[in-house]
PDB file of N, CA and C in Angstrom:
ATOM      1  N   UNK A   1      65.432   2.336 -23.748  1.00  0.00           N
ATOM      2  CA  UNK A   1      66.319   2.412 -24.878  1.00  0.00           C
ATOM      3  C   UNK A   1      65.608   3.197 -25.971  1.00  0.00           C
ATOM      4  N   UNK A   2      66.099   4.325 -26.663  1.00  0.00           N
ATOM      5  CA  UNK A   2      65.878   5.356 -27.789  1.00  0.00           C
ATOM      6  C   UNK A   2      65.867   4.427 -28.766  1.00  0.00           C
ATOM      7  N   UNK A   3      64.903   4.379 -29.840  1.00  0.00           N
ATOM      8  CA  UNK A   3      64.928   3.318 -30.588  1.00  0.00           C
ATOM      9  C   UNK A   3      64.611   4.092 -31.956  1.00  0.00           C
ATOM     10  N   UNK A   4      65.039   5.214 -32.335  1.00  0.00           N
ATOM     11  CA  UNK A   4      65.266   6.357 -33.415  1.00  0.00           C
ATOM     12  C   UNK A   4      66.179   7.523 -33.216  1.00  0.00           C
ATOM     13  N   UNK A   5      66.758   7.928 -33.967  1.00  0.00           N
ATOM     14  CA  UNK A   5      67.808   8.858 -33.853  1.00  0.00           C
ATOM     15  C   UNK A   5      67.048  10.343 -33.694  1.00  0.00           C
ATOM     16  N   UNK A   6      67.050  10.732 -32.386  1.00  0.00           N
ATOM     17  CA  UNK A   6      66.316  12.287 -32.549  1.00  0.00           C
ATOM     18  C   UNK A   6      67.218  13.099 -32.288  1.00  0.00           C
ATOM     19  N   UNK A   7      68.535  13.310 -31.738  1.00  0.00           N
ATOM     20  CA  UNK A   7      69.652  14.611 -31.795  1.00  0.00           C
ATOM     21  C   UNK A   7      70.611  14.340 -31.355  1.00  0.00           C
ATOM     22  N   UNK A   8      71.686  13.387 -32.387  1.00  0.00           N
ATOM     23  CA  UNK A   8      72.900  13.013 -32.515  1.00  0.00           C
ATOM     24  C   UNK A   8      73.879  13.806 -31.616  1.00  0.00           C
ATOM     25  N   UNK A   9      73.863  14.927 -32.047  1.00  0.00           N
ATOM     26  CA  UNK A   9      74.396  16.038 -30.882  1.00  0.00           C
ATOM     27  C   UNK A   9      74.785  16.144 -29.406  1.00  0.00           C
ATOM     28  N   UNK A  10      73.173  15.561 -29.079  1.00  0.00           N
ATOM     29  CA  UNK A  10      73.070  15.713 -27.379  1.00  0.00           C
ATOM     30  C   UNK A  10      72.495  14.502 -27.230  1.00  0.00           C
ATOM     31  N   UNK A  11      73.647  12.810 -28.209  1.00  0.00           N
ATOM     32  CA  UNK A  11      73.365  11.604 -27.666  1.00  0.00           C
ATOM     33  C   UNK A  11      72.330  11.179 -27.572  1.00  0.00           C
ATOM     34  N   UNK A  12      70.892  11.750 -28.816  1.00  0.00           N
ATOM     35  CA  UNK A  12      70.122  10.928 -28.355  1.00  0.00           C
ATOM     36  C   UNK A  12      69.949  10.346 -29.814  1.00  0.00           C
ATOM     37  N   UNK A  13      70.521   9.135 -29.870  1.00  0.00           N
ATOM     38  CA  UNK A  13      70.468   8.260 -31.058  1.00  0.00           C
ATOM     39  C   UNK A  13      70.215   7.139 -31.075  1.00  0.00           C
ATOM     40  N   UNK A  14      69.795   6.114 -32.219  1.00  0.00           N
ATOM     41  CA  UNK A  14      69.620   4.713 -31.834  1.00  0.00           C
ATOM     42  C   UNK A  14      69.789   3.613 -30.865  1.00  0.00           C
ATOM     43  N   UNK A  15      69.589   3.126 -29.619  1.00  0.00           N
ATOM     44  CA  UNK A  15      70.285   2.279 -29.106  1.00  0.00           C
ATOM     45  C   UNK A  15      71.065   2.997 -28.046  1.00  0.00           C
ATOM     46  N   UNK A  16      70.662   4.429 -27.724  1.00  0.00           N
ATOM     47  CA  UNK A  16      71.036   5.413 -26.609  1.00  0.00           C
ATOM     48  C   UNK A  16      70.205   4.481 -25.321  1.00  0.00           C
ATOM     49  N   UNK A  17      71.186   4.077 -24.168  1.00  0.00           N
ATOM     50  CA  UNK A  17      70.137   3.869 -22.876  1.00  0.00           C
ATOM     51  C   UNK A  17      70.017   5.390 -22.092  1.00  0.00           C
ATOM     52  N   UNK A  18      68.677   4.747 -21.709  1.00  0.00           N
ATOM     53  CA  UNK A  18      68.111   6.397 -20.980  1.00  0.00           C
ATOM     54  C   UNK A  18      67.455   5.884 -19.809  1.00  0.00           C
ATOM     55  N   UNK A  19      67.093   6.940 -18.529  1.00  0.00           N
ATOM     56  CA  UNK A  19      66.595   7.145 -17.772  1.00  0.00           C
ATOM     57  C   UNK A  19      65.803   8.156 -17.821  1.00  0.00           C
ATOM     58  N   UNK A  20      64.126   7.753 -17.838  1.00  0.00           N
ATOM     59  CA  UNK A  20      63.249   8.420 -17.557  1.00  0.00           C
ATOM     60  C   UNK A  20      62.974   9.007 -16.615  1.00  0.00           C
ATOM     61  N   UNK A  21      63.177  10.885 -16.678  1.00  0.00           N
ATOM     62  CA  UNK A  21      62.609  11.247 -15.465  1.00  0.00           C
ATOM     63  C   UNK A  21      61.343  12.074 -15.175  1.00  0.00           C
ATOM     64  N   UNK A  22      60.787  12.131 -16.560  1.00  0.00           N
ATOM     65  CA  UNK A  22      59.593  12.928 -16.217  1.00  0.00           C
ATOM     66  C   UNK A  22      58.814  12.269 -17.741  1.00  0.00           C
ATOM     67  N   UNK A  23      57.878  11.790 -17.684  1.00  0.00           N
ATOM     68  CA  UNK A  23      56.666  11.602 -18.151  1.00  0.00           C
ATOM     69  C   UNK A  23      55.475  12.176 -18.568  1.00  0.00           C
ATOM     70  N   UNK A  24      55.094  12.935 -19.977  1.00  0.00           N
ATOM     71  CA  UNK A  24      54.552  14.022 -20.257  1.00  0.00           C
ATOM     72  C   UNK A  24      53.205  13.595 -21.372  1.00  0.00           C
ATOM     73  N   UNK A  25      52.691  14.687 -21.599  1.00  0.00           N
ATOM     74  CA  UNK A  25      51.393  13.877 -22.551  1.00  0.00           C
ATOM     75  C   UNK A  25      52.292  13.794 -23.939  1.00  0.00           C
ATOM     76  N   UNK A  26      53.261  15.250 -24.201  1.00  0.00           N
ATOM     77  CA  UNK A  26      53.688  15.123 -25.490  1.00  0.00           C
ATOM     78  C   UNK A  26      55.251  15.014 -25.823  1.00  0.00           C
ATOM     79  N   UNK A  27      56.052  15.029 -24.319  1.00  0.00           N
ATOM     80  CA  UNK A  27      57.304  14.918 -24.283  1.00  0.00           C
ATOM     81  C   UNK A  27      57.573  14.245 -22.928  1.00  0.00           C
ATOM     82  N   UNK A  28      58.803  13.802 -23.212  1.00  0.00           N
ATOM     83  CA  UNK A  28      59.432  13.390 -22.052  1.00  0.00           C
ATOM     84  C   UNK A  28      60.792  13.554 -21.426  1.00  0.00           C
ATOM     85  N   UNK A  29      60.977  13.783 -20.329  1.00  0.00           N
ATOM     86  CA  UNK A  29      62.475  14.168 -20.089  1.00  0.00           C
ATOM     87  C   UNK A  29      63.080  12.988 -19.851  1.00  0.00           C
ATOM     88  N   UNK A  30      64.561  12.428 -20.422  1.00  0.00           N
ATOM     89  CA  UNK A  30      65.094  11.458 -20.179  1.00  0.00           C
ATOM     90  C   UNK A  30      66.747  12.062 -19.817  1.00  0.00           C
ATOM     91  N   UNK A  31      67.576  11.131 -18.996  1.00  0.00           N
ATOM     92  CA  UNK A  31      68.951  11.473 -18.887  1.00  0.00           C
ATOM     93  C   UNK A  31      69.771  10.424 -19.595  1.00  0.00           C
ATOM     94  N   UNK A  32      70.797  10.114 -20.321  1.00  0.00           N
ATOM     95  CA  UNK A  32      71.447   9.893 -20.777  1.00  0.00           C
ATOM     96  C   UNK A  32      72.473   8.850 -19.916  1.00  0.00           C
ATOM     97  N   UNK A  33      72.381   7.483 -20.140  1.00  0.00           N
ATOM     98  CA  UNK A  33      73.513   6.596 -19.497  1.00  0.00           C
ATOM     99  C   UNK A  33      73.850   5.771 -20.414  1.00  0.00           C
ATOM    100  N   UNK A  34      74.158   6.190 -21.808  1.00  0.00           N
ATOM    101  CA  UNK A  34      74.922   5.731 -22.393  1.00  0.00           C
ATOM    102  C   UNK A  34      75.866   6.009 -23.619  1.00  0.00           C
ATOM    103  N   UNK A  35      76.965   5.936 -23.656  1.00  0.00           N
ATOM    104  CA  UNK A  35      77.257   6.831 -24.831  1.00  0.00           C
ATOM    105  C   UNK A  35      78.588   7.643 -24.347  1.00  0.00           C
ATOM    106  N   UNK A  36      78.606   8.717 -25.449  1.00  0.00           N
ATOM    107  CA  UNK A  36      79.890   9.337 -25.227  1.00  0.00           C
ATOM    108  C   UNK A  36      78.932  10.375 -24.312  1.00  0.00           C
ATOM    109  N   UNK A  37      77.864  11.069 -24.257  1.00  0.00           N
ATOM    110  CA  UNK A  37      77.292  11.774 -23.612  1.00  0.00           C
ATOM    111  C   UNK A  37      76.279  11.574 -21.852  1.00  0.00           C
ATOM    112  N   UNK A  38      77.260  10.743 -21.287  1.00  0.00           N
ATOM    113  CA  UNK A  38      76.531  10.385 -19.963  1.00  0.00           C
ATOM    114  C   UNK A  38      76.059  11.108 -19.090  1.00  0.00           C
ATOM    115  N   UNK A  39      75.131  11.147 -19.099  1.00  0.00           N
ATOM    116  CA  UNK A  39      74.463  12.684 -17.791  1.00  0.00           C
ATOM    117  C   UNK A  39      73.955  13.682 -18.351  1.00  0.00           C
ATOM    118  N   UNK A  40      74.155  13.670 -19.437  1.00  0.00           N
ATOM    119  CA  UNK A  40      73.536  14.881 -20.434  1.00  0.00           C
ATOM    120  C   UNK A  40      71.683  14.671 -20.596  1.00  0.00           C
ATOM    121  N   UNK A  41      70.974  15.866 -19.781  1.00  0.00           N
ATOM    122  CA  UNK A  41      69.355  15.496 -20.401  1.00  0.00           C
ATOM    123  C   UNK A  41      69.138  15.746 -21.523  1.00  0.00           C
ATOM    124  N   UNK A  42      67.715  15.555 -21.485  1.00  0.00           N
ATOM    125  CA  UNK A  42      67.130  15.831 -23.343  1.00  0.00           C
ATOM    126  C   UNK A  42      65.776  15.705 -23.360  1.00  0.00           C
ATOM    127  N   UNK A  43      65.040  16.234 -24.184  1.00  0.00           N
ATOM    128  CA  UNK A  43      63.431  15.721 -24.407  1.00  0.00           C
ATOM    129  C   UNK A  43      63.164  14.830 -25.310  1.00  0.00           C
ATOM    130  N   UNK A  44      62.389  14.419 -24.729  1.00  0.00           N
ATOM    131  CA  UNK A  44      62.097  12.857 -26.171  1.00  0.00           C
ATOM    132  C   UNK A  44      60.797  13.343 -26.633  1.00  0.00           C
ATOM    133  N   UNK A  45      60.417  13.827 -27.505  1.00  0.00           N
ATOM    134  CA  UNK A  45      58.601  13.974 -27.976  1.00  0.00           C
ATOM    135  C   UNK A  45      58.050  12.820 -28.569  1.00  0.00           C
ATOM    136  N   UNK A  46      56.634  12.909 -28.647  1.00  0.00           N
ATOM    137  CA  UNK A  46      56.161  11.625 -29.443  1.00  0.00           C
ATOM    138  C   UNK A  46      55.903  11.955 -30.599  1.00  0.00           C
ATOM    139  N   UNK A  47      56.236  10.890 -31.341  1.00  0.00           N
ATOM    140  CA  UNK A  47      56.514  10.933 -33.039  1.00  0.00           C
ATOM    141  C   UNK A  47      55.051  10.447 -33.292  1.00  0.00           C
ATOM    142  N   UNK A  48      54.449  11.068 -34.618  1.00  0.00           N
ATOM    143  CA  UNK A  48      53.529  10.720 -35.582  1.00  0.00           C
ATOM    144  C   UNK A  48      54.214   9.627 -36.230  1.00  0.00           C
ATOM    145  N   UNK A  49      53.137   8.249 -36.516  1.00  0.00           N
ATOM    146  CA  UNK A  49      53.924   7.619 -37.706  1.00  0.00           C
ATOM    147  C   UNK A  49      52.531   7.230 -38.476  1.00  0.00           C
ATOM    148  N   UNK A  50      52.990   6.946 -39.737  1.00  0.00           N
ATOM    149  CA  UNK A  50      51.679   7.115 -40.636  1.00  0.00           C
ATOM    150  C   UNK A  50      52.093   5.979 -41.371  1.00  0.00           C
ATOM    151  N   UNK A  51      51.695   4.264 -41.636  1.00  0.00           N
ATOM    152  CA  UNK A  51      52.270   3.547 -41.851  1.00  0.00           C
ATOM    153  C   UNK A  51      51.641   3.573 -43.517  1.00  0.00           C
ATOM    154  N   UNK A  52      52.592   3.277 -44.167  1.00  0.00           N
ATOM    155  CA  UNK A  52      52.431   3.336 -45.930  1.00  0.00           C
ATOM    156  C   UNK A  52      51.893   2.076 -46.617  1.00  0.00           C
ATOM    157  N   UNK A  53      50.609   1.351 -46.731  1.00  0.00           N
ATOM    158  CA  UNK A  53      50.341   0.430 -46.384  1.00  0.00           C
ATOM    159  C   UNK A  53      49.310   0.590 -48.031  1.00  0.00           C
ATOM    160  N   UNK A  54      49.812  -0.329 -48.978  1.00  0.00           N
ATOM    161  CA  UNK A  54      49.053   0.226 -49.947  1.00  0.00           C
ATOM    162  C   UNK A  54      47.842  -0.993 -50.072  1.00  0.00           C
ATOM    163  N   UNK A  55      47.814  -1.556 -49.435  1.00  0.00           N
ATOM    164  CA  UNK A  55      46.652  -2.870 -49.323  1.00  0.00           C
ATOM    165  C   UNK A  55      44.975  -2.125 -49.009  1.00  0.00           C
ATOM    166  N   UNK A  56      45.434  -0.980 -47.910  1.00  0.00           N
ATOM    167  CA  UNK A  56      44.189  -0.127 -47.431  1.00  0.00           C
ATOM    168  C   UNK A  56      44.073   0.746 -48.236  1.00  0.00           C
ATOM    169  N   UNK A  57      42.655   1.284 -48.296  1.00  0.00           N
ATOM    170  CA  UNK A  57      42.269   2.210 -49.199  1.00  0.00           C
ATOM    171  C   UNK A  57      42.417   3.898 -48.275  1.00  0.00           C
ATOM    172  N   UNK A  58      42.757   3.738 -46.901  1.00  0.00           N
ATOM    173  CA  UNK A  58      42.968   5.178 -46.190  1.00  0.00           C
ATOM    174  C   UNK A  58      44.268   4.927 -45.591  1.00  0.00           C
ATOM    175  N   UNK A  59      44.673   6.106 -44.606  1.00  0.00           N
ATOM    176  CA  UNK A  59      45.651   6.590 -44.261  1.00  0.00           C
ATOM    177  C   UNK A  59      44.808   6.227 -42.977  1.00  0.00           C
ATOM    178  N   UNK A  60      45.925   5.978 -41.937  1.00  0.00           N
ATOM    179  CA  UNK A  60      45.654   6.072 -40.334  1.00  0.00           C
ATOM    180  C   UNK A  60      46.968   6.528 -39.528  1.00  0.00           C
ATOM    181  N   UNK A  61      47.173   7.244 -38.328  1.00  0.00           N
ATOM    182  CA  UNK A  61      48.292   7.890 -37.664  1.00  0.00           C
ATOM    183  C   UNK A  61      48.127   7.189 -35.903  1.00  0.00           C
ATOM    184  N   UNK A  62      49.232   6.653 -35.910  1.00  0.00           N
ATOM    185  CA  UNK A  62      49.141   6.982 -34.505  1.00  0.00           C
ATOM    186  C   UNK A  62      50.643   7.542 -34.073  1.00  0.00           C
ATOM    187  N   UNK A  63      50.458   8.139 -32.756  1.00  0.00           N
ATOM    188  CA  UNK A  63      51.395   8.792 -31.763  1.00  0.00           C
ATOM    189  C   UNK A  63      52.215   7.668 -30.945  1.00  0.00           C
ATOM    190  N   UNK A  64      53.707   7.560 -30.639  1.00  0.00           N
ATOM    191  CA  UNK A  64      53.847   6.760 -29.566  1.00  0.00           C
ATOM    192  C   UNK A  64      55.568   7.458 -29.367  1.00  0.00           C
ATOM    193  N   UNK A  65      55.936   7.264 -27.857  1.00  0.00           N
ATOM    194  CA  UNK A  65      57.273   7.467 -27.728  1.00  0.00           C
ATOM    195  C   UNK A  65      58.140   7.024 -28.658  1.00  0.00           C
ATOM    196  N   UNK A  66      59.015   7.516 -28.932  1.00  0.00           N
ATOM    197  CA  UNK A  66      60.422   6.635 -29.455  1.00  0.00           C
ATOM    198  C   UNK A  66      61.379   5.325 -29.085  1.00  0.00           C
ATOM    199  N   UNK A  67      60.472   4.816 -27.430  1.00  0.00           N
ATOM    200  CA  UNK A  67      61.483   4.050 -26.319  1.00  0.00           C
ATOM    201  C   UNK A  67      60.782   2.811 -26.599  1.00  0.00           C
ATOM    202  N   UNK A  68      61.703   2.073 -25.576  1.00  0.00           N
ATOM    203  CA  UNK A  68      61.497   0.525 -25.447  1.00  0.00           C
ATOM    204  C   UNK A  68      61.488   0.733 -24.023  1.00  0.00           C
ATOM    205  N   UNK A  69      61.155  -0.084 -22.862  1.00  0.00           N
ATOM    206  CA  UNK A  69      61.961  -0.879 -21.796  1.00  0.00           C
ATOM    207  C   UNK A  69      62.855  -1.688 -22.306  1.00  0.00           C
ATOM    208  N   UNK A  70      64.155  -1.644 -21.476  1.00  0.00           N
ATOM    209  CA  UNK A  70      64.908  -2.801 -21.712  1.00  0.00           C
ATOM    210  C   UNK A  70      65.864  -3.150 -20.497  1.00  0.00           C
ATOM    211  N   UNK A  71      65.314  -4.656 -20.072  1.00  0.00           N
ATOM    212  CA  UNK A  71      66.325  -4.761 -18.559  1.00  0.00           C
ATOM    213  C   UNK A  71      67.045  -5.688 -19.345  1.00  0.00           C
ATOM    214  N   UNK A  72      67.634  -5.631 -20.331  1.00  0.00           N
ATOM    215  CA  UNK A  72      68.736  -6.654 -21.145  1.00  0.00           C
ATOM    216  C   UNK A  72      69.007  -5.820 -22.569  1.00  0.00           C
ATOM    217  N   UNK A  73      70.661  -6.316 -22.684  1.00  0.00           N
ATOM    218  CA  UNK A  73      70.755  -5.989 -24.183  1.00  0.00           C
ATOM    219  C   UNK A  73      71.322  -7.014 -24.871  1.00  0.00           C
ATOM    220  N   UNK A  74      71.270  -7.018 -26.305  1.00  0.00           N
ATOM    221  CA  UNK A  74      71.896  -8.045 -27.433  1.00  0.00           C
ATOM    222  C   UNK A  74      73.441  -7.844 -26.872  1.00  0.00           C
ATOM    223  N   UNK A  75      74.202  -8.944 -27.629  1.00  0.00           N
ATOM    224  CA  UNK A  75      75.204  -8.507 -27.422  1.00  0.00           C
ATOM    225  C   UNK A  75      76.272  -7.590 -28.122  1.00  0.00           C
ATOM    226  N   UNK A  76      75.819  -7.738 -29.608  1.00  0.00           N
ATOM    227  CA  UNK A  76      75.844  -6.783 -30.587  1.00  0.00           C
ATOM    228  C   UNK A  76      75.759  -5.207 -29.951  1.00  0.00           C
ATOM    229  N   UNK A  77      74.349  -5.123 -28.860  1.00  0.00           N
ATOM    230  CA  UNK A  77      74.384  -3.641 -28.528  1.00  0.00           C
ATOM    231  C   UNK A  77      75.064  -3.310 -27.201  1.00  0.00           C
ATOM    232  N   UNK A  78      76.017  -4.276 -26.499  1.00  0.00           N
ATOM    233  CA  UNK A  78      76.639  -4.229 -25.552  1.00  0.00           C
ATOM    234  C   UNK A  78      77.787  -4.317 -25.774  1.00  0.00           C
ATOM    235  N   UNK A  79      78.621  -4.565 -26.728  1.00  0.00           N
ATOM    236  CA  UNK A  79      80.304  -4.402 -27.085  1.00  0.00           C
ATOM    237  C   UNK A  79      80.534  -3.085 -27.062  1.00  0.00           C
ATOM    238  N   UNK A  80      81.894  -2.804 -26.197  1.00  0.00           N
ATOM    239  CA  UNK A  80      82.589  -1.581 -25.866  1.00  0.00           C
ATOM    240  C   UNK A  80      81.918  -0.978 -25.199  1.00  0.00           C
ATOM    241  N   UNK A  81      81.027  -1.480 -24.247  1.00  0.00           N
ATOM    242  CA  UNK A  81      80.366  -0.736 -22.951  1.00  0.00           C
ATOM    243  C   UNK A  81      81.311  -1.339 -21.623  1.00  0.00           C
ATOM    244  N   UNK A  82      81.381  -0.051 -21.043  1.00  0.00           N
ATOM    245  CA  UNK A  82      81.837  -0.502 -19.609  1.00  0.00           C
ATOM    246  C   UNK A  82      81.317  -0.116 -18.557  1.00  0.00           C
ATOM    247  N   UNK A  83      81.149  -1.391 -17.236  1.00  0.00           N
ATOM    248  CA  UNK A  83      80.015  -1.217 -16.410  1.00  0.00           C
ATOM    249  C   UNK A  83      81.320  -1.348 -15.235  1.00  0.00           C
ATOM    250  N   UNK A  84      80.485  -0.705 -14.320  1.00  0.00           N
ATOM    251  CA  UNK A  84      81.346  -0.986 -12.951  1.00  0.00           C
ATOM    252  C   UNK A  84      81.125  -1.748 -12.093  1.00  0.00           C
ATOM    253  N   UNK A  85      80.061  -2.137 -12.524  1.00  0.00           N
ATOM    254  CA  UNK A  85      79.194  -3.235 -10.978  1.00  0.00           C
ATOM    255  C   UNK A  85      78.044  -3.874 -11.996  1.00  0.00           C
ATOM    256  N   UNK A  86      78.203  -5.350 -11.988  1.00  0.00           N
ATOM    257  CA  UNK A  86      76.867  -6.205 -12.779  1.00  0.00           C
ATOM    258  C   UNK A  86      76.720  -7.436 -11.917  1.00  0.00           C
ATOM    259  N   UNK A  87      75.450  -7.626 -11.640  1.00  0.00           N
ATOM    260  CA  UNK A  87      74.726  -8.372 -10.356  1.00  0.00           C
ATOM    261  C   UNK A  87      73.845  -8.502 -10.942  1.00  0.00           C
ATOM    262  N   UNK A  88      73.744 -10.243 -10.911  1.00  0.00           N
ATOM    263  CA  UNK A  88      72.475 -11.353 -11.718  1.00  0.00           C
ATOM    264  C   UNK A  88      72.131 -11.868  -9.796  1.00  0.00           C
ATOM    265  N   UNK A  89      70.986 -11.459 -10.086  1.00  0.00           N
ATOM    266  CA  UNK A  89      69.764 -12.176  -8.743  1.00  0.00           C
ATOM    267  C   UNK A  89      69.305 -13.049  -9.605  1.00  0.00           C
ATOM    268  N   UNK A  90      69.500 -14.678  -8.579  1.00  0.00           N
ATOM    269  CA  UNK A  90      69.075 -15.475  -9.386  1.00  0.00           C
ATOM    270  C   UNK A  90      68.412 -16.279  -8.356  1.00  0.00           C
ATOM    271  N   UNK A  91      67.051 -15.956  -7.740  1.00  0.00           N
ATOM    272  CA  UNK A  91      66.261 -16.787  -6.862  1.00  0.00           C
ATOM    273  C   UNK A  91      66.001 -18.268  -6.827  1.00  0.00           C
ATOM    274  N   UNK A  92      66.584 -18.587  -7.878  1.00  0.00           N
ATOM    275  CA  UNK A  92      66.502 -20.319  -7.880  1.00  0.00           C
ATOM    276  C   UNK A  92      67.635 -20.709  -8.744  1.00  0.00           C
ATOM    277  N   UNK A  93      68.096 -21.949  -7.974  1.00  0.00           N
ATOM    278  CA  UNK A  93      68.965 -21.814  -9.365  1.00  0.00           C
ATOM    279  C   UNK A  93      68.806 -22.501 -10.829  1.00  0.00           C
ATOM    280  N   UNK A  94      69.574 -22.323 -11.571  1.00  0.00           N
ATOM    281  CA  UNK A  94      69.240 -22.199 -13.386  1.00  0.00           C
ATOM    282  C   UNK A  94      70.690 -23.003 -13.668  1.00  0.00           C
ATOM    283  N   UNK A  95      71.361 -23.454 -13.214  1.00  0.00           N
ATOM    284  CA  UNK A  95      72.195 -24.334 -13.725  1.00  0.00           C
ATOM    285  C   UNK A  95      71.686 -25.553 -13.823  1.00  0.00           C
ATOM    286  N   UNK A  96      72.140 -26.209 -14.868  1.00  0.00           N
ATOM    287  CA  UNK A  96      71.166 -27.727 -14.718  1.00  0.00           C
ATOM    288  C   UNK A  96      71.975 -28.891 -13.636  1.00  0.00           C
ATOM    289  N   UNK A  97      73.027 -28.815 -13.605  1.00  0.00           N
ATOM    290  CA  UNK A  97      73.721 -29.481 -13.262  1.00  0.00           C
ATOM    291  C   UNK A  97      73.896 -29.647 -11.507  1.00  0.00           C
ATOM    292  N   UNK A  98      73.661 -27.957 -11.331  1.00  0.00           N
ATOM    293  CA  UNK A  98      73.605 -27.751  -9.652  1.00  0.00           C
ATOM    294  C   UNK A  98      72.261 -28.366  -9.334  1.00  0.00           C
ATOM    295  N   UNK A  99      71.237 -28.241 -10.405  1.00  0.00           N
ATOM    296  CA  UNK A  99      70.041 -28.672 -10.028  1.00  0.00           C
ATOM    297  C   UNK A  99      70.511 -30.299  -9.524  1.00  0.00           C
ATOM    298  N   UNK A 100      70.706 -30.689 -10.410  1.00  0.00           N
ATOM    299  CA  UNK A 100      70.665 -32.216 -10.335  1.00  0.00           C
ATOM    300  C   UNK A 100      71.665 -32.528  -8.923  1.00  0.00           C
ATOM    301  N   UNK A 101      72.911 -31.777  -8.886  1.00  0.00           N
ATOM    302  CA  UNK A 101      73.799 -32.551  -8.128  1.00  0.00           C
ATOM    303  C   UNK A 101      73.225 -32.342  -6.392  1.00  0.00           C
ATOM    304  N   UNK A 102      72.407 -30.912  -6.237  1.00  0.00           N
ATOM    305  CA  UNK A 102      71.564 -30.629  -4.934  1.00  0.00           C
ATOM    306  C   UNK A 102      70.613 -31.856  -4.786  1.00  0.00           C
ATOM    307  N   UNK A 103      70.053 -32.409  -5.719  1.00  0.00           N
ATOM    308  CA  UNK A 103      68.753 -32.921  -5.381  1.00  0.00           C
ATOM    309  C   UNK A 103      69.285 -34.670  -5.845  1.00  0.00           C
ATOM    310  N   UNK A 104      70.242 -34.601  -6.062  1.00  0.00           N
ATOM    311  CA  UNK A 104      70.860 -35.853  -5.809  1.00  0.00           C
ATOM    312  C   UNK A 104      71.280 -36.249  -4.449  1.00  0.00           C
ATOM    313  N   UNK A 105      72.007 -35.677  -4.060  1.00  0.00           N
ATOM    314  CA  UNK A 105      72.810 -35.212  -2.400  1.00  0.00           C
ATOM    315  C   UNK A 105      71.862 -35.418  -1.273  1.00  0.00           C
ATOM    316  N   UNK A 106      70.832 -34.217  -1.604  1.00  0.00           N
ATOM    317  CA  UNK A 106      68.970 -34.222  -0.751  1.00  0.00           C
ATOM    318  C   UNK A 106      68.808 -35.812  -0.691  1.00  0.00           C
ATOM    319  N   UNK A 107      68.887 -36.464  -1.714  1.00  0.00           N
ATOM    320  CA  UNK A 107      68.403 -37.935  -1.661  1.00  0.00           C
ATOM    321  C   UNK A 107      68.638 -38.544  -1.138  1.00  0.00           C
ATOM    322  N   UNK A 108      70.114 -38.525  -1.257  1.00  0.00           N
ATOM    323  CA  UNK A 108      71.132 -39.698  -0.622  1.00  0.00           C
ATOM    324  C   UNK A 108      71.535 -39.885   0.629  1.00  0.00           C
ATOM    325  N   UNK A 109      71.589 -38.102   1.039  1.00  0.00           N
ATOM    326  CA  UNK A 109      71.667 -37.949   2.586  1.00  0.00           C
ATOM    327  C   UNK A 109      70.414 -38.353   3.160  1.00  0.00           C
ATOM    328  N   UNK A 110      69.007 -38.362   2.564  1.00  0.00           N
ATOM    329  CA  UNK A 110      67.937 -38.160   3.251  1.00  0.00           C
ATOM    330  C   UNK A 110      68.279 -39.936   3.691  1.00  0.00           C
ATOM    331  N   UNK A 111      69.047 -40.723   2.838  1.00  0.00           N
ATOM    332  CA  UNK A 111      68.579 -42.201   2.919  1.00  0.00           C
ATOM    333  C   UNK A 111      69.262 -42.375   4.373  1.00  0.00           C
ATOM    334  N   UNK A 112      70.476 -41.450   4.632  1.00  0.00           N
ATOM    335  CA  UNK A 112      71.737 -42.652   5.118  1.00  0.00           C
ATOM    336  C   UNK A 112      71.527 -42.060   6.488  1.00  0.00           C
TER     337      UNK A 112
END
């Protein structure tokens, strides 16, 4: 997820999901899966940020992408998205209730 607006234009703005396809020292190529612009590439460069910090007596810079990982979104950043296919793998289960009513059952059968 683009987590700064770098070229409104060609969709790459706040809260844009992307697919990384190339990985660079000073740019990166990403494709576009979200938005009015789907499929559209783009370069992402890495931004200088120089934090304004008047407690210190110097200046310090560092470099970092613009992205996040994100295998989830708020729901705030998921209204008026449409998906065609969504599949939760859920290796155990997480209901409390199935928990209990399986391992109730396990019990009772184990007795009789």
């Amino acid at each position: 997820m683009l987590l700064r607006n770098i070229d409104q234009s060609s969709g790459l703005c706040n809260g844009t999901r992307l697919i990384i396809n190339q990985l660079g020292k000073y740019v990166s190529a990403a494709k576009v899966i979200s938005g009015s612009n789907i499929g559209q590439k783009g370069f992402i460069p890495r931004l200088s940020l120089i934090p304004s910090y008047k407690r210190i007596p110097f200046k310090f810079q560092h470099r970092q992408f613009p992205i996040n990982v994100s295998f989830a979104m708020t729901i705030n950043k998921s209204q008026g998205q449409l998906l065609k296919h969504v599949v939760i793998y859920l290796p155990q289960p997480v209901f409390h209730m199935a928990n209990y009513m399986s391992q109730y059952l396990e019990s009772h059968l184990a007795v009789i």
